[in-house]
Every structure is written in C-alpha cells, then in structure tokens.
Protein backbone atom coordinates (compact mmCIF):
# COMPACT_ATOMS: atom_id res chain seq x y z
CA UNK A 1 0.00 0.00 0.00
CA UNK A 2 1.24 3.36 -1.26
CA UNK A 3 1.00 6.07 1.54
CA UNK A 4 -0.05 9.22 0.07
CA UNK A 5 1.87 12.32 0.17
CA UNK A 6 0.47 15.64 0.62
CA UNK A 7 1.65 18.06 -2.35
CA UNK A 8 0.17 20.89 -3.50
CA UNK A 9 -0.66 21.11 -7.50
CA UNK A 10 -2.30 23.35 -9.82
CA UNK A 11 -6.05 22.43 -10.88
CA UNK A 12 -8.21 24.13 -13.54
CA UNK A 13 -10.43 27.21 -12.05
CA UNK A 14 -13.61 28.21 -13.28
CA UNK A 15 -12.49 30.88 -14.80
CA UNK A 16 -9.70 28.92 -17.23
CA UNK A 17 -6.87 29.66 -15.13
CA UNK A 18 -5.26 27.41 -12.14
CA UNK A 19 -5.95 27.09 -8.80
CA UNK A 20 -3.75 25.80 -6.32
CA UNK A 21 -4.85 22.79 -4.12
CA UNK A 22 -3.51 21.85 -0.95
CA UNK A 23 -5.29 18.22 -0.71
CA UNK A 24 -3.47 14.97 -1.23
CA UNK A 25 -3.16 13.91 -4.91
CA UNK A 26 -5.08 11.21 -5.82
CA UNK A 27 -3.19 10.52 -8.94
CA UNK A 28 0.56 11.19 -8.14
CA UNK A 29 1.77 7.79 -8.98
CA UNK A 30 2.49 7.16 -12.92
CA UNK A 31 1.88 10.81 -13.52
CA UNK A 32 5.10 12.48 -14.68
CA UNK A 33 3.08 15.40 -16.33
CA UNK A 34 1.95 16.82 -13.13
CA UNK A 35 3.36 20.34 -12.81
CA UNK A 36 4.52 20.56 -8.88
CA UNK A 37 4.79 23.19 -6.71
CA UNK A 38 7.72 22.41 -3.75
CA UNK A 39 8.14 24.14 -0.52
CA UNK A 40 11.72 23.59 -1.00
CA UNK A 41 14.60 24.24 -3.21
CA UNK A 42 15.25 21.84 -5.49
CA UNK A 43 17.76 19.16 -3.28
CA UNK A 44 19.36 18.06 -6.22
CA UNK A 45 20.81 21.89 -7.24
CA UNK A 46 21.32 22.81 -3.32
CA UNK A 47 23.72 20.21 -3.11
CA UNK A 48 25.85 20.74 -5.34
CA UNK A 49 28.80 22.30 -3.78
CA UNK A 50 32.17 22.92 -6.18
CA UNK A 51 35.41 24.56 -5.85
CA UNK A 52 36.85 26.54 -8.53
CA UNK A 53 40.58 26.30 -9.64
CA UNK A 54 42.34 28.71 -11.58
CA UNK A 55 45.27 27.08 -12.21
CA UNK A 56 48.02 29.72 -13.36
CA UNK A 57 46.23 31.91 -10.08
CA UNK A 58 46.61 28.97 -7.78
CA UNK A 59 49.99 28.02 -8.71
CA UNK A 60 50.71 32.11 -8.27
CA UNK A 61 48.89 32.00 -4.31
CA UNK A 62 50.84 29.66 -3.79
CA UNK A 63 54.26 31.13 -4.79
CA UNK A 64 53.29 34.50 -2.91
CA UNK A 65 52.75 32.63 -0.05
CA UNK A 66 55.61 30.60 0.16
CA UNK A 67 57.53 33.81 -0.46
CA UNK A 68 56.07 35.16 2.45
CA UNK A 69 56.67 32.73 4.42
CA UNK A 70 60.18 32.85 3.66
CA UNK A 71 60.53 36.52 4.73
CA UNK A 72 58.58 36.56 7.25
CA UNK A 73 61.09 34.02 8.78
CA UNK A 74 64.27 35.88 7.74
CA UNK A 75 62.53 38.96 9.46
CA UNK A 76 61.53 37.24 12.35
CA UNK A 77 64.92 35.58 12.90
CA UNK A 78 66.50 39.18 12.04
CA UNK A 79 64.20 40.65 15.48
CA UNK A 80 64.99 37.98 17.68
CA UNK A 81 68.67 37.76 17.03
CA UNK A 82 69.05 41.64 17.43
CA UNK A 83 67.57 41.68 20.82
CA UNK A 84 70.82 40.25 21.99
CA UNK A 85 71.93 44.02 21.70
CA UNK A 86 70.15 45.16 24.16
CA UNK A 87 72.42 44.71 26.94
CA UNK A 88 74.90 47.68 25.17
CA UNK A 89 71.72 50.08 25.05
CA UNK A 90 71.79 52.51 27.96
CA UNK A 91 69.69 52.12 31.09
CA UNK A 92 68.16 54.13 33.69
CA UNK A 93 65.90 56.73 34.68
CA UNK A 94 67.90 59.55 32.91
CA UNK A 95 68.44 57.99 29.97
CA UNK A 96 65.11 56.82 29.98
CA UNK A 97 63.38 60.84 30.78
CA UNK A 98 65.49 61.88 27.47
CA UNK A 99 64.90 58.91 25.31
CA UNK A 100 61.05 59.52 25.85
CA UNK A 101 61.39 63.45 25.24
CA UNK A 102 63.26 62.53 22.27
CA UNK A 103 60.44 59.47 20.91
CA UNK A 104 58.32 62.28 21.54
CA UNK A 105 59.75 64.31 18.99
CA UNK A 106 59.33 62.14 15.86
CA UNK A 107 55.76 61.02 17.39
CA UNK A 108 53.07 60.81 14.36
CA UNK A 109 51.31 63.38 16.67
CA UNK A 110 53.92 65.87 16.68
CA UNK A 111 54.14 65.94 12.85
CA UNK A 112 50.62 67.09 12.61
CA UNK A 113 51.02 69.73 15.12
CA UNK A 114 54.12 71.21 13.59
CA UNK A 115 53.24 70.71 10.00
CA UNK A 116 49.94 73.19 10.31
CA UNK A 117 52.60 76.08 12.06
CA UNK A 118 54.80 75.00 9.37
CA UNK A 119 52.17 75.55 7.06
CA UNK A 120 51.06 78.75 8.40
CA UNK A 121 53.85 80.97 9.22
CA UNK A 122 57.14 79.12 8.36
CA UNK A 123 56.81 77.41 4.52
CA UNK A 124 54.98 77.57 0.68
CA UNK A 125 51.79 75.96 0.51
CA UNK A 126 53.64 73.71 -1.90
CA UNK A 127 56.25 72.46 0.31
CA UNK A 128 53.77 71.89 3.23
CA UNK A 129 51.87 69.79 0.96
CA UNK A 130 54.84 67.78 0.16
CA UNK A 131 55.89 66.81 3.64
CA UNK A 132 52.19 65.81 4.30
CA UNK A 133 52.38 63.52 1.19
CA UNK A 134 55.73 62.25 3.11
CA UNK A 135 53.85 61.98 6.27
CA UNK A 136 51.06 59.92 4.97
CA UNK A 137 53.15 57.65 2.83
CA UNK A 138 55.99 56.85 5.28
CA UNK A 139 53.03 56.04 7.69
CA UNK A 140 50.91 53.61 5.17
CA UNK A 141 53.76 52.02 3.91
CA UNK A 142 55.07 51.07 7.40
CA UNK A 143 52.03 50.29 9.07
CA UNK A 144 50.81 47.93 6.19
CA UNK A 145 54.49 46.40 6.25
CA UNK A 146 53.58 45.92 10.37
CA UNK A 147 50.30 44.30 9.88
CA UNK A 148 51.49 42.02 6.83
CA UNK A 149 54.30 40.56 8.51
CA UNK A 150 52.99 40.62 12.42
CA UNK A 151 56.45 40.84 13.46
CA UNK A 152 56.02 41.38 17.65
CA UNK A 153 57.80 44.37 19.77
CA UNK A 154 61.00 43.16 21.92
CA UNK A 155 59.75 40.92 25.17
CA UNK A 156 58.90 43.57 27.91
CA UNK A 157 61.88 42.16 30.54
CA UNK A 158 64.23 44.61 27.49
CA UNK A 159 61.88 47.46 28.85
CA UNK A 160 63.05 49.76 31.56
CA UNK A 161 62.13 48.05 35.11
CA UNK A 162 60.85 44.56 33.28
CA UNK A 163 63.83 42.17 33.78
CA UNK A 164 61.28 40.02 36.30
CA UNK A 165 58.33 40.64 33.28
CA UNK A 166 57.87 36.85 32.71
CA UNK A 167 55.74 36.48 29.37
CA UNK A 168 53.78 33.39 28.42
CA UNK A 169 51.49 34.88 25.99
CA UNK A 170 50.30 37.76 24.64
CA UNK A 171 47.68 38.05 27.30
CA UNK A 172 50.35 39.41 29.99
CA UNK A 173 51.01 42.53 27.08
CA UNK A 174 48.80 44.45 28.94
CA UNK A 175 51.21 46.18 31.05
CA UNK A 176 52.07 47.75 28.38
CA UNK A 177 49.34 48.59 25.54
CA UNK A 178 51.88 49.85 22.86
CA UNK A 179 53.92 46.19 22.78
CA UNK A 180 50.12 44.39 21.49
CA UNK A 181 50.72 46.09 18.24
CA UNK A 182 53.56 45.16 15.81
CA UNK A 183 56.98 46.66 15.51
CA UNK A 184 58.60 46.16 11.93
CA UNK A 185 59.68 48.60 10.81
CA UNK A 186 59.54 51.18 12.82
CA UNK A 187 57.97 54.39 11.55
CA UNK A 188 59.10 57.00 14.18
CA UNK A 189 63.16 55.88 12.58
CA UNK A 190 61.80 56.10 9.04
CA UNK A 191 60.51 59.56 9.42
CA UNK A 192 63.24 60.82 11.72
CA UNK A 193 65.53 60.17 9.16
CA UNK A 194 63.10 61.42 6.00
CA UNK A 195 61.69 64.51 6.72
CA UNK A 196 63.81 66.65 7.97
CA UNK A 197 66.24 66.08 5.30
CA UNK A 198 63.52 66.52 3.12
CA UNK A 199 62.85 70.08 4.45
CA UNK A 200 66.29 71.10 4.53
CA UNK A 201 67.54 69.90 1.13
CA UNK A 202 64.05 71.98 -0.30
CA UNK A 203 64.70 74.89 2.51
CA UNK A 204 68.21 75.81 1.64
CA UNK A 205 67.43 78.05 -1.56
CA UNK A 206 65.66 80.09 0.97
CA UNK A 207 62.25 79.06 0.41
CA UNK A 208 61.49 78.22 4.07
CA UNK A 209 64.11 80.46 5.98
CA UNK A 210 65.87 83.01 4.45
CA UNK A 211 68.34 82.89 7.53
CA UNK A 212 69.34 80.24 6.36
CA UNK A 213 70.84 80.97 2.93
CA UNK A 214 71.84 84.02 4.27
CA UNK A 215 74.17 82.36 7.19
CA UNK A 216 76.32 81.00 4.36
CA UNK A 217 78.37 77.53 5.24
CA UNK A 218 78.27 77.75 8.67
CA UNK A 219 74.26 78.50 8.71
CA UNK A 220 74.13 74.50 6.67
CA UNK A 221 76.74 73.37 9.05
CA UNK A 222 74.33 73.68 12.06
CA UNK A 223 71.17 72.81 10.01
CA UNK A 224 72.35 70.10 9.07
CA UNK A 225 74.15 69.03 12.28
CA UNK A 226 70.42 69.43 13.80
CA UNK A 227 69.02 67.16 11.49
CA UNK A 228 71.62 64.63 11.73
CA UNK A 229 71.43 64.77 15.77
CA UNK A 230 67.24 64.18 15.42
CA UNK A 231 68.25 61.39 13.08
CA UNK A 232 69.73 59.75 15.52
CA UNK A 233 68.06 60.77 18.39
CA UNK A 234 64.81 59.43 17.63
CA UNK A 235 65.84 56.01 16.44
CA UNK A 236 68.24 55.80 19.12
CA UNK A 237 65.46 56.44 21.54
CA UNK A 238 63.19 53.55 19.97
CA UNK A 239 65.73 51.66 21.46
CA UNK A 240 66.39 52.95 25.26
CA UNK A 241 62.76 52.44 25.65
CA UNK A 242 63.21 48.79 24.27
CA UNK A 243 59.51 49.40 22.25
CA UNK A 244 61.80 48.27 18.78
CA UNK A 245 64.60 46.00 18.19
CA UNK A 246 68.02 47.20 16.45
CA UNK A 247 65.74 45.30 13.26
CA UNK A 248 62.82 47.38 13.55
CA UNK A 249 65.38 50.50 13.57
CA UNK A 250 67.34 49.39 10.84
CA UNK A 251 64.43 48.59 8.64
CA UNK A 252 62.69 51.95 9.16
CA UNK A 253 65.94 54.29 8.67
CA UNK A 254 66.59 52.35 5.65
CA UNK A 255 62.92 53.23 4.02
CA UNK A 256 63.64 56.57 5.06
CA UNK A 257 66.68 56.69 3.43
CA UNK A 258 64.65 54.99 0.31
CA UNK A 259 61.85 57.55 0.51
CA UNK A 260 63.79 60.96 1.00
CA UNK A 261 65.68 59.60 -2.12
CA UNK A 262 62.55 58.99 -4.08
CA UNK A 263 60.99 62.73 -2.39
CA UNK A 264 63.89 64.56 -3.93
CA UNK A 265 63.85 63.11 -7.47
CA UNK A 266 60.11 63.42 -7.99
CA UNK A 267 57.99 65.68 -5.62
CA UNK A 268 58.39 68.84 -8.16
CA UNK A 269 56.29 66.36 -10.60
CA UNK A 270 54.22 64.87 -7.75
CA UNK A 271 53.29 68.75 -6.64
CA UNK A 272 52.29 69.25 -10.27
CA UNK A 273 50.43 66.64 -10.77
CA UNK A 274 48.17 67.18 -7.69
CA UNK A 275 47.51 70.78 -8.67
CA UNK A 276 45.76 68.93 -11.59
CA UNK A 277 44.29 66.12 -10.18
CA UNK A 278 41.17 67.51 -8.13
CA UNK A 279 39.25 67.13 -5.42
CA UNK A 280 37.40 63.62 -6.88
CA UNK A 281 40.80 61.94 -7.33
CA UNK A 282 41.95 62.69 -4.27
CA UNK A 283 39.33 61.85 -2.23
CA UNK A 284 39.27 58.17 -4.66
CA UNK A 285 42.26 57.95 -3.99
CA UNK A 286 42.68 58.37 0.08
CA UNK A 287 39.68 55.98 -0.12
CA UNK A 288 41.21 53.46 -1.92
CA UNK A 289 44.16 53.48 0.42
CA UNK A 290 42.53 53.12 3.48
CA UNK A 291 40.01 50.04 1.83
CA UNK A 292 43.47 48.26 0.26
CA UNK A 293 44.94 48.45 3.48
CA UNK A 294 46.29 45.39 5.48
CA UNK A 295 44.46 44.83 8.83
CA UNK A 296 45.05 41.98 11.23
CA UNK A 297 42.49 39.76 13.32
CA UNK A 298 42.55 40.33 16.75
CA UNK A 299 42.55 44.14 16.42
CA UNK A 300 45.29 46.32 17.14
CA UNK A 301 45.58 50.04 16.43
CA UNK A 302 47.77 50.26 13.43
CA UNK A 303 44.67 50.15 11.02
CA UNK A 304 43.38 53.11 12.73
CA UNK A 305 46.56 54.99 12.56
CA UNK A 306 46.40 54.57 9.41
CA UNK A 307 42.94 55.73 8.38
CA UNK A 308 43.48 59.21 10.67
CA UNK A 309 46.94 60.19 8.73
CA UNK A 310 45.05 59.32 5.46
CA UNK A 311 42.26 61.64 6.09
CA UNK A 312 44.42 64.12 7.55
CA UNK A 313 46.47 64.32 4.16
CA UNK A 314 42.70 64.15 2.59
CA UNK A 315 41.26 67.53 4.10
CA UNK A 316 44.35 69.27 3.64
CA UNK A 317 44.67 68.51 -0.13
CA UNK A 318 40.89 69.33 0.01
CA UNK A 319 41.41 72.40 1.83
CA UNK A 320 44.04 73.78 -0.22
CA UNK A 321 41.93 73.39 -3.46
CA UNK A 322 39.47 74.94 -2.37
CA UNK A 323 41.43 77.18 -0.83
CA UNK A 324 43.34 78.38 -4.05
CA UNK A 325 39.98 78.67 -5.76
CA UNK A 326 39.10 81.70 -2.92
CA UNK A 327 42.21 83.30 -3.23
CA UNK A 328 43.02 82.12 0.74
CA UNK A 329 47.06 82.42 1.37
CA UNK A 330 48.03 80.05 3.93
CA UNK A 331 50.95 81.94 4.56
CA UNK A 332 52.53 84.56 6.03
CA UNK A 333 54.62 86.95 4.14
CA UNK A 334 58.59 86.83 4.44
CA UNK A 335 58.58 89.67 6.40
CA UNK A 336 56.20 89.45 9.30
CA UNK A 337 57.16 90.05 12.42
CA UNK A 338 57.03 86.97 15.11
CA UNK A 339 54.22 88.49 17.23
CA UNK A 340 51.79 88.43 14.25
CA UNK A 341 53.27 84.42 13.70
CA UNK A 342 52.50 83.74 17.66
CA UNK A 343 48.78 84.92 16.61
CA UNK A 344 47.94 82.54 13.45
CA UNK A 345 49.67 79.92 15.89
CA UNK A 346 47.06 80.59 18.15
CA UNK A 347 43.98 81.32 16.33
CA UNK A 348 45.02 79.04 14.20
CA UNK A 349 44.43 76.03 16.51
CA UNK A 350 41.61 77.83 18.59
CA UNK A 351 39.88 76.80 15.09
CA UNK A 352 41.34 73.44 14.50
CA UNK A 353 40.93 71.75 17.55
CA UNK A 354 37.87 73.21 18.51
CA UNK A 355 36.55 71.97 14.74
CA UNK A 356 37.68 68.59 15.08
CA UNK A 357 36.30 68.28 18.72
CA UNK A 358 32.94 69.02 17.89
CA UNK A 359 33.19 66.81 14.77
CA UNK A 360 33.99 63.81 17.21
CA UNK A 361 30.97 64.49 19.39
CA UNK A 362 28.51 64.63 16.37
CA UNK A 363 29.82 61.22 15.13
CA UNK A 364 29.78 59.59 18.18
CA UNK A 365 27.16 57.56 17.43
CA UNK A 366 29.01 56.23 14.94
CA UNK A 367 31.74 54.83 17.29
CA UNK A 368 31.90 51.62 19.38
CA UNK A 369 30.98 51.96 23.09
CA UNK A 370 34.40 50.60 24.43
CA UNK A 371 37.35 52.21 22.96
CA UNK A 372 41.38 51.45 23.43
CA UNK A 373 41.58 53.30 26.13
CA UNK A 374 39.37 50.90 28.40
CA UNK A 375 39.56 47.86 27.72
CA UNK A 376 42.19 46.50 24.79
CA UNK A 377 40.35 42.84 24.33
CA UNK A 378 37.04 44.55 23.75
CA UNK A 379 38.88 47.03 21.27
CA UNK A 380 36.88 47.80 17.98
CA UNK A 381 37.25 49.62 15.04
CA UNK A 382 34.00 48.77 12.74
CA UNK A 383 33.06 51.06 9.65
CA UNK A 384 31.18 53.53 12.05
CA UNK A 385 34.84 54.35 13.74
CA UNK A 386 36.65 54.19 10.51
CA UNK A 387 33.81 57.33 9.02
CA UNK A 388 34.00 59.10 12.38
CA UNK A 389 37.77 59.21 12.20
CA UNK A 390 37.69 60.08 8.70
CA UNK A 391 35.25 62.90 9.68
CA UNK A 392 37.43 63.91 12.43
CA UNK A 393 40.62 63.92 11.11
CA UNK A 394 39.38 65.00 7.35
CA UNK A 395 37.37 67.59 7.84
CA UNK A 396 38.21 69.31 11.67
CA UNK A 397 41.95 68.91 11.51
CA UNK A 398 43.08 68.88 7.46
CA UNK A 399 40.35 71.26 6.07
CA UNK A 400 40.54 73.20 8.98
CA UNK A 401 44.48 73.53 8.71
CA UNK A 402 44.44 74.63 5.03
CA UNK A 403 40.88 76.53 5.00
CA UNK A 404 39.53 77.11 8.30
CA UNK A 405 42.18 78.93 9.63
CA UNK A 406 43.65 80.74 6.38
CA UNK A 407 39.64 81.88 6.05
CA UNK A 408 39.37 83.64 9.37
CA UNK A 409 43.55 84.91 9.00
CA UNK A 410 43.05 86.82 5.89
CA UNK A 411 39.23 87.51 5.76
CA UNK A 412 38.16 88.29 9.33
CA UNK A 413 41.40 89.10 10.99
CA UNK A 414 43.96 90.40 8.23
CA UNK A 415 47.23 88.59 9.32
C-alpha cells in the first residue's frame, strides 16, 4: 500500500486559469506530467557544492605565499637575534626621561602639530603639501608592512624596570598597551631620518628660511648638524625604551633613506600633478588606500593609525583646493614680524581643535561603546569608527588647517 503524500498542485479554475490545491493527490503515482509546486529548493541543485581552480592563479597564491613565508622568517629571525643588543643600550631613569622626550619628537602626533605652524607661518603651501604627502606615505607604507608581517615588539623584561616581566602569551602585554601592536619597521626611525632632510635639502634656496641661505656655510653646518642629531636621536630612543629591536630600527631608517631619495627626485612632478588632479581623485584615492589596506584579526591600532593620517592628508589637499579657488594664502609673508606668527599659531588652533572636537561628538554615534583606552580585548574599530575618524581627522583637523584657519587669518582678521 502506497501512503499518500500531501503536495500541492495546480487544478483548472472556473475561470480557465489554475488554482492551487492543498489536498493529497489522488493521482501522483504514474503521472510524470503533473506540474509541482515544492516548498523547498530543489535538493538536487542545493547540493551541489564545487570549488573553482584557476590554475596559473593557484599556482601564483601559492608562490606569494611561500615567499612570504620565507621573509617573514628571515625577518623574524633578524628581530629575535638583534635583541641580543640590548644589553649595550643605555639604562636608567635619565636615559630613559630623554629617550622619551626625544620618541616624543618624531611622534606621528607631533608631525601634525608642527606641520599646520609650518604651514602657516614658516613654509609655501607647496612644500607643506609635500611633507604631508611624506607623512602619509611613510606612515601607510610602514604600518601595512607591520600588519602584513605581524612581526612582535621586543619581550617587555628589554623594557626599563621589566627584567622580572615573565611572558607566556600575549595576554600578559597588557602592562604595556603599545607592545600588542607590531613593531617592523619602525615608523618613528623612518621619518626621523626622512623629513627633515627633506625640508632642509628643499629649505636651503631660501624658500622656508631666508636665515638660512643668508648664514652661508656655517648656517648649513648647524642645520644640518640638527638634522643629523634628530636622526639619531629618535631612532636611538626607539631603542632605550626597548619598544623596537636594532631590526625594527634598521628597517625603518633604511625606508627613510629609500623615501627621502625617491621625495627629492620626484615631488616637483608629484606637486604638479596634484595641482591637476582635483578634489574627486583625491578623495578616490585616500579611499582606496585606506580600503586596500592590510588589517590583522585580533585588532590592534595600526589600522586606525592609518585611516586618521590618510584623512588628515585628505582635508588638507581638500582644503588647499578649495582654498586656491578663494584666493586664501596660507601663509605669512617673508617679512612678518614673530608676534603676528605667535597669533595665526594661536587662532590658528583655537579653530582646529575646537573643529575637530565638535566633529567627534557629532559622530559619536558612529563609534563603538568601548574604545582602546578601556579595555584592549574589547577594542573595535568597525566602519562607524573608521567614518567618524575620517570625519574627524578630514574635515576638523586637514580642512581646517588649510581653510579654516587661512579663512578667518586673511578675511576676518587680516594677518
């Protein structure tokens, strides 16, 4: 006996068309012409289940990653290897108070506070411009290096006062929040060494400081003898603090070395070419940086480093353009005095900060409940965080360094 199954089919309605029937057929069996109406996908598609192979794009995945996995280990054995040199880096409180003073001084944050009185009372529009570009590249290339090859800080017992740190996972890095993130290569080296150079090589035709043409030899003897002492400062001070090894160091004053090279021969065309380019390809192109951009699983900050120097370059390319198009003159003239200097220094960030403050509280909706600053397992950094920083960072702090301020300088105040 045949139990029957409960199926729904089409029957004729009155008025020619179908109607749909929810009773059990009574002539399911032999009856292949019975058009059938299932609940359910068809079984026989849903399973099927395949795996595509490219071949010439597998064979190629699997060549990048065996390359990577090859320098990954040379890196990795380069780190641990130069942490033996530790023990000739100098210890104590003293050297410890200067080392942070200097780390300090080739901070990411200390960039973007001198580069806007840089922009406003020292240097061209133009050159301004270029060290951002700098900035933001030196920064994106070494934090995507950081997150690709997850190379970790020195253990915390080479930190000042941590020679009875025992570590047995990543877990105990919470004494220190900075060690959870990655160390090669290290950025604050790459720009010590890049920038400054940078300016000075640009600065000595007198385009930043006339001073400094006019003091002849010995005016490039002590320029340069700065430069060379912040250098080495900064790296040097990576190390007292034990945050990098001798690697890390080496790797970021060598891509300094590689970018200041690669400044000097081409920022004259780079410069050009963004006076062309536009407000749409820049803001394509910032975007495109921050979405192509390396990020690591747990979280760690370096992403979000990232994004806030990219949209800080952003809103001051944006700001300039528009800027230019107003007739705004970010700065001042050769000859004004250092009082009226002091005074776009000041207004200057009374508008800046203020500008990206309030930005930050209207996005903070946007932003995840528990930041870095509480809690660095529960750390997050979804697309609402990336857009707020964006915002932030964009718009308060780059259009408000390049527009903003110039805006209230030369139309409300007249400095």
């Amino acid at each position: 006996m045949v139990k029957s199954v409960r199926r729904s089919v089409y029957e004729p309605k009155e008025d020619g068309g179908m109607k749909e029937s929810s009773s059990p057929s009574k002539h399911h069996q032999g009856d292949s012409c019975d058009k059938i109406v299932k609940d359910k996908g068809d079984a026989y598609f849903s399973s099927m289940n395949y795996e595509v192979d490219l071949p010439v794009l597998s064979v190629s995945g699997r060549m990048l990653t065996s390359v990577w996995l090859f320098t990954r280990s040379h890196l990795a054995n380069q780190v641990k290897y130069t942490c033996d040199l530790f023990k000739f880096v100098p210890q104590g409180p003293r050297a410890q108070y200067f080392a942070s003073l200097a780390s300090a001084a080739g901070s990411e944050e200390f960039y973007c506070i001198a580069i806007p009185i840089m922009t406003w009372c020292i240097a061209s529009y133009e050159l301004s411009r270029a060290m951002v570009l700098l900035l933001c590249v030196n920064l994106y290339v070494g934090n995507s290096c950081k997150n690709l090859f997850c190379l970790p800080r020195p253990p915390l017992k080479y930190r000042w006062g941590g020679e009875k740190t025992l570590e047995t996972g990543q877990g105990d890095r919470m004494v220190c929040v900075d060690a959870l993130g990655f160390g090669w290569p290290s950025t604050h080296s790459c720009n010590a060494v890049s920038l400054p150079f940078a300016v000075l090589r640009t600065a000595y035709g007198s385009i930043i400081n006339p001073s400094i043409a006019e003091g002849g030899v010995w005016g490039a003897v002590a320029a340069y003898t700065v430069a060379f002492l912040y250098a080495s400062l900064v790296p040097m001070s990576r190390l007292v603090l034990g945050v990098h090894s001798a690697a890390d160091v080496h790797a970021g004053m060598l891509y300094g070395v590689i970018g200041l090279r690669l400044w000097l021969s081409y920022h004259t065309e780079i410069g050009e070419y963004m006076d062309g380019a536009g407000i749409l390809f820049v803001v394509v192109g910032c975007l495109a940086m921050i979405a192509c951009h390396p990020r690591v699983k747990p979280l760690n900050y370096t992403f979000e480093e990232s994004v806030c120097i990219i949209s800080y370059t952003m809103g001051f390319l944006i700001g300039g353009y528009i800027g230019k198009s107003l007739g705004l003159d970010t700065l001042c003239g050769t000859d004004t005095g250092v009082l009226i200097r002091l005074v776009r220094i000041i207004v200057g960030y009374g508008i800046v900060l203020p500008a990206k403050a309030i930005v930050k509280e209207l996005t903070g909706f946007m932003r995840s409940d528990i930041g870095k600053d509480k809690n660095i397992y529960e750390y997050k950094f979804g697309f609402g965080d990336c857009f707020s920083r964006i915002l932030q960072y964009g718009v308060g702090y780059g259009v408000g360094c390049t527009l903003f301020a110039p805006f209230v300088f030369e139309k409300v105040l007249g400095i």
